[in-house]
PDB file of N, CA and C in Angstrom:
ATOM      1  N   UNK A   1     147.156  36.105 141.988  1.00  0.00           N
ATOM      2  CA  UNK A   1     147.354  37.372 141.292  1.00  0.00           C
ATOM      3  C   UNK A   1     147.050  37.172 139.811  1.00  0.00           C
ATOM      4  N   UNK A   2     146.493  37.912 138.999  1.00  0.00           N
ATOM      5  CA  UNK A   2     145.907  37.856 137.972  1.00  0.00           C
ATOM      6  C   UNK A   2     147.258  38.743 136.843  1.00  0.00           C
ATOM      7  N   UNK A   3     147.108  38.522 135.899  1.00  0.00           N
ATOM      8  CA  UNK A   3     148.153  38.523 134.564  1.00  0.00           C
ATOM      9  C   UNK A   3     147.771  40.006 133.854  1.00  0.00           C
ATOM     10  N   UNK A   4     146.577  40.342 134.395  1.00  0.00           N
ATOM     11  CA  UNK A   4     145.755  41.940 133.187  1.00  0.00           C
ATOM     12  C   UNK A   4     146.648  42.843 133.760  1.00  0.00           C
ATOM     13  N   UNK A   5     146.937  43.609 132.114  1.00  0.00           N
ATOM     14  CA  UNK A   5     147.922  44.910 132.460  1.00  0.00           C
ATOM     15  C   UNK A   5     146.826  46.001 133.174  1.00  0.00           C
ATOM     16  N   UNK A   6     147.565  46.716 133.863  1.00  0.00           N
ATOM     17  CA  UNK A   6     146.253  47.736 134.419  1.00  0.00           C
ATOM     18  C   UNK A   6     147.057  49.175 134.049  1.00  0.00           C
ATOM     19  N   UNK A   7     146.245  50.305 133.814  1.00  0.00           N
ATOM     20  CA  UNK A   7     146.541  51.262 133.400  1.00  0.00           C
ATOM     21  C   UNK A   7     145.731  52.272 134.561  1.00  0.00           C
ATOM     22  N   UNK A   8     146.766  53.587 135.217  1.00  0.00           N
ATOM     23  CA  UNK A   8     146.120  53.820 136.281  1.00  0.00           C
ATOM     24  C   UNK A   8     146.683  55.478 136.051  1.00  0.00           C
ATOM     25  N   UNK A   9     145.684  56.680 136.126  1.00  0.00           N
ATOM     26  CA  UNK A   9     146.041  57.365 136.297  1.00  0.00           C
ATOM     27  C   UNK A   9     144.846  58.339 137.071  1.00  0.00           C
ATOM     28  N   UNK A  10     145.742  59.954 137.198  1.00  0.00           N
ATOM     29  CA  UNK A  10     144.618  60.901 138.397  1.00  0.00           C
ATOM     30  C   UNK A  10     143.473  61.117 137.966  1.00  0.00           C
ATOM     31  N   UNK A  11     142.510  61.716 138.180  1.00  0.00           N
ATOM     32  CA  UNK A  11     141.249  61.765 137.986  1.00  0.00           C
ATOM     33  C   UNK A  11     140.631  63.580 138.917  1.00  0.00           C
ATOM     34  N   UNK A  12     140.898  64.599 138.492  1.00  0.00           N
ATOM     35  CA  UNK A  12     140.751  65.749 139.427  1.00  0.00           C
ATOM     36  C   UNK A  12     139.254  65.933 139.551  1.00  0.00           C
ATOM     37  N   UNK A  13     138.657  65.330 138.382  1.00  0.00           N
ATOM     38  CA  UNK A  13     137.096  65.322 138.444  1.00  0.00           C
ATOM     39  C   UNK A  13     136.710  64.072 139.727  1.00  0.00           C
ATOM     40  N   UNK A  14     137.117  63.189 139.884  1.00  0.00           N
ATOM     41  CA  UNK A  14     137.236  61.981 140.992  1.00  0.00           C
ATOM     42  C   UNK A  14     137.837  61.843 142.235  1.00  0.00           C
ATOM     43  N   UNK A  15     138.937  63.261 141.753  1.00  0.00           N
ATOM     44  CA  UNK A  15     139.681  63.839 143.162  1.00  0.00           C
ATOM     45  C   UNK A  15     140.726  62.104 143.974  1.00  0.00           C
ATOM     46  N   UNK A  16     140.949  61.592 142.657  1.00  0.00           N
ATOM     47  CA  UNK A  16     141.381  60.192 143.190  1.00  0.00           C
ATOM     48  C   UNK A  16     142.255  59.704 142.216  1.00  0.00           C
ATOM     49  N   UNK A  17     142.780  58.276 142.393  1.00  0.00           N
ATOM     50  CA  UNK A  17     143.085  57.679 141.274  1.00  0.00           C
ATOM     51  C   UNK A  17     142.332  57.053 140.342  1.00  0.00           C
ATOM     52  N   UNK A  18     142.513  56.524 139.458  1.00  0.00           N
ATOM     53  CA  UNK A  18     141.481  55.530 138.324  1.00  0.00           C
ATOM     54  C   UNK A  18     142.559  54.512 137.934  1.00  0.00           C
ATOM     55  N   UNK A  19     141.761  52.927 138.228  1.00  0.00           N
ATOM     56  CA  UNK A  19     142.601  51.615 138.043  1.00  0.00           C
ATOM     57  C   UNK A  19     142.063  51.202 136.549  1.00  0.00           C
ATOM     58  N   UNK A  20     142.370  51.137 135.510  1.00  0.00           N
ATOM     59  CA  UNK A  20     141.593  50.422 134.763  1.00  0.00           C
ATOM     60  C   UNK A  20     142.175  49.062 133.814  1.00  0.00           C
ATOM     61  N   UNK A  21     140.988  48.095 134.141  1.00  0.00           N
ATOM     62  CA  UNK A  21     141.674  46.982 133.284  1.00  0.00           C
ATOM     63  C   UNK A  21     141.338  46.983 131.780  1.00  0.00           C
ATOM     64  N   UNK A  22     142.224  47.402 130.866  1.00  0.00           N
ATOM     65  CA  UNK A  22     141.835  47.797 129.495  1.00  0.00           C
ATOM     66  C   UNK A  22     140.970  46.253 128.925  1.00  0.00           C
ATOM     67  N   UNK A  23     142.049  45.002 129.744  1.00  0.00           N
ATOM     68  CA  UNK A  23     141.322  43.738 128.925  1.00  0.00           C
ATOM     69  C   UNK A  23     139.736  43.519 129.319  1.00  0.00           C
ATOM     70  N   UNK A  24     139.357  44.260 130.217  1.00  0.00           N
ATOM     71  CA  UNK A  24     137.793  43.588 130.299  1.00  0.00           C
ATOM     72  C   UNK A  24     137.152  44.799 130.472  1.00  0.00           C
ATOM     73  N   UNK A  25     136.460  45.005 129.465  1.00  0.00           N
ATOM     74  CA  UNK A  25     134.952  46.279 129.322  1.00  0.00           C
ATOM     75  C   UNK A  25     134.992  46.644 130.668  1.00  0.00           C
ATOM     76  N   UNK A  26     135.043  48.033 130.829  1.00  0.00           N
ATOM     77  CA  UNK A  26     134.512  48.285 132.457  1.00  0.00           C
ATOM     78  C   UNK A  26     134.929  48.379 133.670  1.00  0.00           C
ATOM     79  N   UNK A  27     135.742  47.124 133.449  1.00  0.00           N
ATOM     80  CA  UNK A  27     136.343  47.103 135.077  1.00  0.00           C
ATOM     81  C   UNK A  27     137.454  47.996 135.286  1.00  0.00           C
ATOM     82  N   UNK A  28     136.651  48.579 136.311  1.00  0.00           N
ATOM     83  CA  UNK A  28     137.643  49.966 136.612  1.00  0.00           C
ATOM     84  C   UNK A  28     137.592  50.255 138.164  1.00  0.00           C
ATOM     85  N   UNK A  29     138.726  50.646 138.524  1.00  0.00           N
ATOM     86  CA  UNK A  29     138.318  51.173 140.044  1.00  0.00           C
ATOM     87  C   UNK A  29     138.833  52.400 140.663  1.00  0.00           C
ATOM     88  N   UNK A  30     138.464  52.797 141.849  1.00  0.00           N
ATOM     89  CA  UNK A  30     139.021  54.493 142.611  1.00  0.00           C
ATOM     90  C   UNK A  30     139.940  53.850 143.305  1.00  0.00           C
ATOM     91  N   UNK A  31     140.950  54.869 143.872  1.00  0.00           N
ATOM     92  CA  UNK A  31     141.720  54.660 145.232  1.00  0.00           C
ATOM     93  C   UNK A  31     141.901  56.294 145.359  1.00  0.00           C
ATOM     94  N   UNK A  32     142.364  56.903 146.718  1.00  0.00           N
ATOM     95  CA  UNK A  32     142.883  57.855 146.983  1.00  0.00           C
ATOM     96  C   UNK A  32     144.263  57.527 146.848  1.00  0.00           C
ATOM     97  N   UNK A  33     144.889  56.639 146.579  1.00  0.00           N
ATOM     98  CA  UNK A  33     146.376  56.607 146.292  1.00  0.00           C
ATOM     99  C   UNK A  33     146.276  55.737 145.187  1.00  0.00           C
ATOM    100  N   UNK A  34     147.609  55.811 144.317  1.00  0.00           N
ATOM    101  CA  UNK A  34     147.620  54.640 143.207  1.00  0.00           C
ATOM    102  C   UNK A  34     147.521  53.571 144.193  1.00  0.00           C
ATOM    103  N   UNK A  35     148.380  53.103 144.899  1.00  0.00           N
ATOM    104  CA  UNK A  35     148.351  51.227 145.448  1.00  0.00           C
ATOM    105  C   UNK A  35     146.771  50.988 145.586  1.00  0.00           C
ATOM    106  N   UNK A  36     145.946  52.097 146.394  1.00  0.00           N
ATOM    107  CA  UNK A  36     145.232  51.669 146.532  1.00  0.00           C
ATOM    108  C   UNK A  36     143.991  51.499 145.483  1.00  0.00           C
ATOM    109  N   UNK A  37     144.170  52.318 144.558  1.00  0.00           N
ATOM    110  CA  UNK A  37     143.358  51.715 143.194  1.00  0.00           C
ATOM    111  C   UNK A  37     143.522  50.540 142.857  1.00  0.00           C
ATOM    112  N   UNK A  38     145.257  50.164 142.247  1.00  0.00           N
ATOM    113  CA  UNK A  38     145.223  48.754 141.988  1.00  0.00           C
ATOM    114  C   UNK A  38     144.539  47.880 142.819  1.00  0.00           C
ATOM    115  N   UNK A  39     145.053  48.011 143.973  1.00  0.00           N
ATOM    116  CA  UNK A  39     144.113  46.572 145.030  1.00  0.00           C
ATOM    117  C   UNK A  39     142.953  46.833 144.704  1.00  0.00           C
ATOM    118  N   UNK A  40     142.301  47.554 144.669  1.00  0.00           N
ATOM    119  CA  UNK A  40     140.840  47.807 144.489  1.00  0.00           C
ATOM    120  C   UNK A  40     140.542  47.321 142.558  1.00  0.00           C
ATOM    121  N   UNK A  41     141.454  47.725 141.880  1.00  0.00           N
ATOM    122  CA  UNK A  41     141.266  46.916 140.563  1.00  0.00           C
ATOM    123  C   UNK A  41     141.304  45.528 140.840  1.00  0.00           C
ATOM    124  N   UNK A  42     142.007  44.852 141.520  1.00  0.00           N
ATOM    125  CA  UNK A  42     142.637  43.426 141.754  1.00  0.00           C
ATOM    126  C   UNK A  42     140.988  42.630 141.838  1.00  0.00           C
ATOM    127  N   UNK A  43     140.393  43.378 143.048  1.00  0.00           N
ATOM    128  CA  UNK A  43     139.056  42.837 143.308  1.00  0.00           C
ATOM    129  C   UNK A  43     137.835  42.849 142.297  1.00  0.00           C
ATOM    130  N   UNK A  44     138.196  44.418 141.925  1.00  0.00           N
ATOM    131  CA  UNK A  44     137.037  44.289 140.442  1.00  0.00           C
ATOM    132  C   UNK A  44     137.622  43.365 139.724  1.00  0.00           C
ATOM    133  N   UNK A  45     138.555  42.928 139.062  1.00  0.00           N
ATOM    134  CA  UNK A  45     139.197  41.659 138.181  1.00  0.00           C
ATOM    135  C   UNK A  45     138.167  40.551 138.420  1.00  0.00           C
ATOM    136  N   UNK A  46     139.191  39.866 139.665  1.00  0.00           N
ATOM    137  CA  UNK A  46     138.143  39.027 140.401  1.00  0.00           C
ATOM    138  C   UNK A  46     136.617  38.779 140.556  1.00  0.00           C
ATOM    139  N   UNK A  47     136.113  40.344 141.008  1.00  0.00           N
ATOM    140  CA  UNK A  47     134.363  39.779 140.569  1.00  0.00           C
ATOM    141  C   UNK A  47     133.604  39.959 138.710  1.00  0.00           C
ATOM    142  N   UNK A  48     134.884  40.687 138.178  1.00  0.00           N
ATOM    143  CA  UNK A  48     134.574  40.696 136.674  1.00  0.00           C
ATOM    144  C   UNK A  48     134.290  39.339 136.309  1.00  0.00           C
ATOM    145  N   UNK A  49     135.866  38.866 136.395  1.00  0.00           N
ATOM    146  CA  UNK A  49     135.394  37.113 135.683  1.00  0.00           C
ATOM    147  C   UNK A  49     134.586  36.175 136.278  1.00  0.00           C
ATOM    148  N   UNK A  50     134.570  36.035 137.786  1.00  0.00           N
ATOM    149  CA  UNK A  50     132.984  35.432 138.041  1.00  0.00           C
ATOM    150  C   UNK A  50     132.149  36.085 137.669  1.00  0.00           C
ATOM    151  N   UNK A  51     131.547  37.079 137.371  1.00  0.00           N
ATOM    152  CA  UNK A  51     130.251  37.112 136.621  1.00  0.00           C
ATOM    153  C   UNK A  51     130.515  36.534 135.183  1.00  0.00           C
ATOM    154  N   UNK A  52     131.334  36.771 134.641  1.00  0.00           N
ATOM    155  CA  UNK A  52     131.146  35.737 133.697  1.00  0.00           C
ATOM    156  C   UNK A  52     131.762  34.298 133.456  1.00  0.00           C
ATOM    157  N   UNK A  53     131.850  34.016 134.053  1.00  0.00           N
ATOM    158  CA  UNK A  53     131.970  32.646 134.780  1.00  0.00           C
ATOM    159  C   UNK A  53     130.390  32.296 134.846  1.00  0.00           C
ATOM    160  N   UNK A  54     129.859  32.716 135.642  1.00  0.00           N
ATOM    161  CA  UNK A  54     128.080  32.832 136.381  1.00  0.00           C
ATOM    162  C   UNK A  54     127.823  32.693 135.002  1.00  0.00           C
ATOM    163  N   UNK A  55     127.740  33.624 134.415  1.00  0.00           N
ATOM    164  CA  UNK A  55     126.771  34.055 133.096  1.00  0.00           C
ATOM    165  C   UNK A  55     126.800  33.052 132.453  1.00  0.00           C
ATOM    166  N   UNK A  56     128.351  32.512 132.235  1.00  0.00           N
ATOM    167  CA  UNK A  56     128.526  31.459 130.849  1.00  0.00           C
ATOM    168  C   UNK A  56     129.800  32.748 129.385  1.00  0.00           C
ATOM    169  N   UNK A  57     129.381  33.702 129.909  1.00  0.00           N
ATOM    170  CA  UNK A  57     129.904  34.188 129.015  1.00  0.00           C
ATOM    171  C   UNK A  57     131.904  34.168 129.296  1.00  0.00           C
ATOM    172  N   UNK A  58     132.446  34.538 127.900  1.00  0.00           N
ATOM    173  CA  UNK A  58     133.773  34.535 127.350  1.00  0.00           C
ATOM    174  C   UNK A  58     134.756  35.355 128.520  1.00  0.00           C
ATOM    175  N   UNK A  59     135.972  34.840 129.200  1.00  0.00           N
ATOM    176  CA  UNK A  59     136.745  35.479 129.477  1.00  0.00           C
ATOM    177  C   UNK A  59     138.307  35.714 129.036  1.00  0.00           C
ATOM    178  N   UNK A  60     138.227  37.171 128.621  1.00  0.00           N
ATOM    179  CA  UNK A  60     139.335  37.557 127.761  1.00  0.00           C
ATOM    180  C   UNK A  60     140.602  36.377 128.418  1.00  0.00           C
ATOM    181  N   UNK A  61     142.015  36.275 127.734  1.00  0.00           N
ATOM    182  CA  UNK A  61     143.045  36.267 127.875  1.00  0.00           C
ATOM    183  C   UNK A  61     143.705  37.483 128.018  1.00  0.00           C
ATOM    184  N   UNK A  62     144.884  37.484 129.592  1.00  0.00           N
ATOM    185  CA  UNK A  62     145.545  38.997 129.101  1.00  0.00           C
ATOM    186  C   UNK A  62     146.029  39.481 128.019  1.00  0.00           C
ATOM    187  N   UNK A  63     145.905  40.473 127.486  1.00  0.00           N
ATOM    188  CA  UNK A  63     147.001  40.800 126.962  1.00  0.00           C
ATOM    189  C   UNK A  63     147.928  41.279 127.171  1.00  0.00           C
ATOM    190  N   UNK A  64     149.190  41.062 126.109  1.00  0.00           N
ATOM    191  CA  UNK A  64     150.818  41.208 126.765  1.00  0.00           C
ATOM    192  C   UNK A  64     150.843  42.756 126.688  1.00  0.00           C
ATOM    193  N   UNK A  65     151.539  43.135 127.649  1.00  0.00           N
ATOM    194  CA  UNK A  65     151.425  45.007 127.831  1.00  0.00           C
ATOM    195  C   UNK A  65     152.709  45.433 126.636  1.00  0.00           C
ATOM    196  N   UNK A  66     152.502  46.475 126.177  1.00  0.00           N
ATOM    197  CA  UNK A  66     153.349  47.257 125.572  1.00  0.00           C
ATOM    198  C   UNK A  66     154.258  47.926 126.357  1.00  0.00           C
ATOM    199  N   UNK A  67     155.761  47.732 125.874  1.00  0.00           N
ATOM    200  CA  UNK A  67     156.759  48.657 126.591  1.00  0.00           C
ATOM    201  C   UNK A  67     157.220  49.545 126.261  1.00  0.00           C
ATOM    202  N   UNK A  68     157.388  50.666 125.871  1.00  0.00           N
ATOM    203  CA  UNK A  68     158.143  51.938 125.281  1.00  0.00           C
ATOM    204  C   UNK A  68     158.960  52.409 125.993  1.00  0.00           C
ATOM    205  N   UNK A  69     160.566  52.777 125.217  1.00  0.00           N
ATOM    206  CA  UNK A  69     161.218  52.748 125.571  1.00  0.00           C
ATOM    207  C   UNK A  69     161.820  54.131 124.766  1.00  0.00           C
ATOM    208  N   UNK A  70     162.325  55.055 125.801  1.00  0.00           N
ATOM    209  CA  UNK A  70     162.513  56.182 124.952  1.00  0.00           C
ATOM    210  C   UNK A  70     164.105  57.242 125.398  1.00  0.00           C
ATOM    211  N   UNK A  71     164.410  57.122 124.529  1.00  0.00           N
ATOM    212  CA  UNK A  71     166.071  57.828 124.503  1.00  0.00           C
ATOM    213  C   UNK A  71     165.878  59.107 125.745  1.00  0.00           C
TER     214      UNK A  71
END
């Protein structure tokens, strides 16, 4: 299991959910349910950093998620 905060919300133009990993350009994914976006983010993660792995190029560190906390 990978450490990237994921940020996931509806999409009425996509008629779905949207997974997105803010730490790496791009990687984003659909689900018709949230769970199933994340899993489906989980995998884009996964083939994100092998390609750059492949490439040679830089892979982020997560970053630590923000918590807000509100009265």
């Amino acid at each position: 299991m990978n450490k990237y905060p994921i940020e996931i919300f509806w999409s009425d133009e996509d008629e779905g959910y949207i997974a997105v990993a803010p730490d790496l350009p791009g990687c984003n994914a659909w689900g018709r349910t949230e769970q199933e976006a994340i899993i489906e983010l989980h995998d884009a993660i996964a083939a994100w950093i092998a390609a750059c792995n492949k490439s040679g190029d830089p892979v982020p560190e997560p970053s630590k998620p923000f918590y807000a906390m509100t009265a």
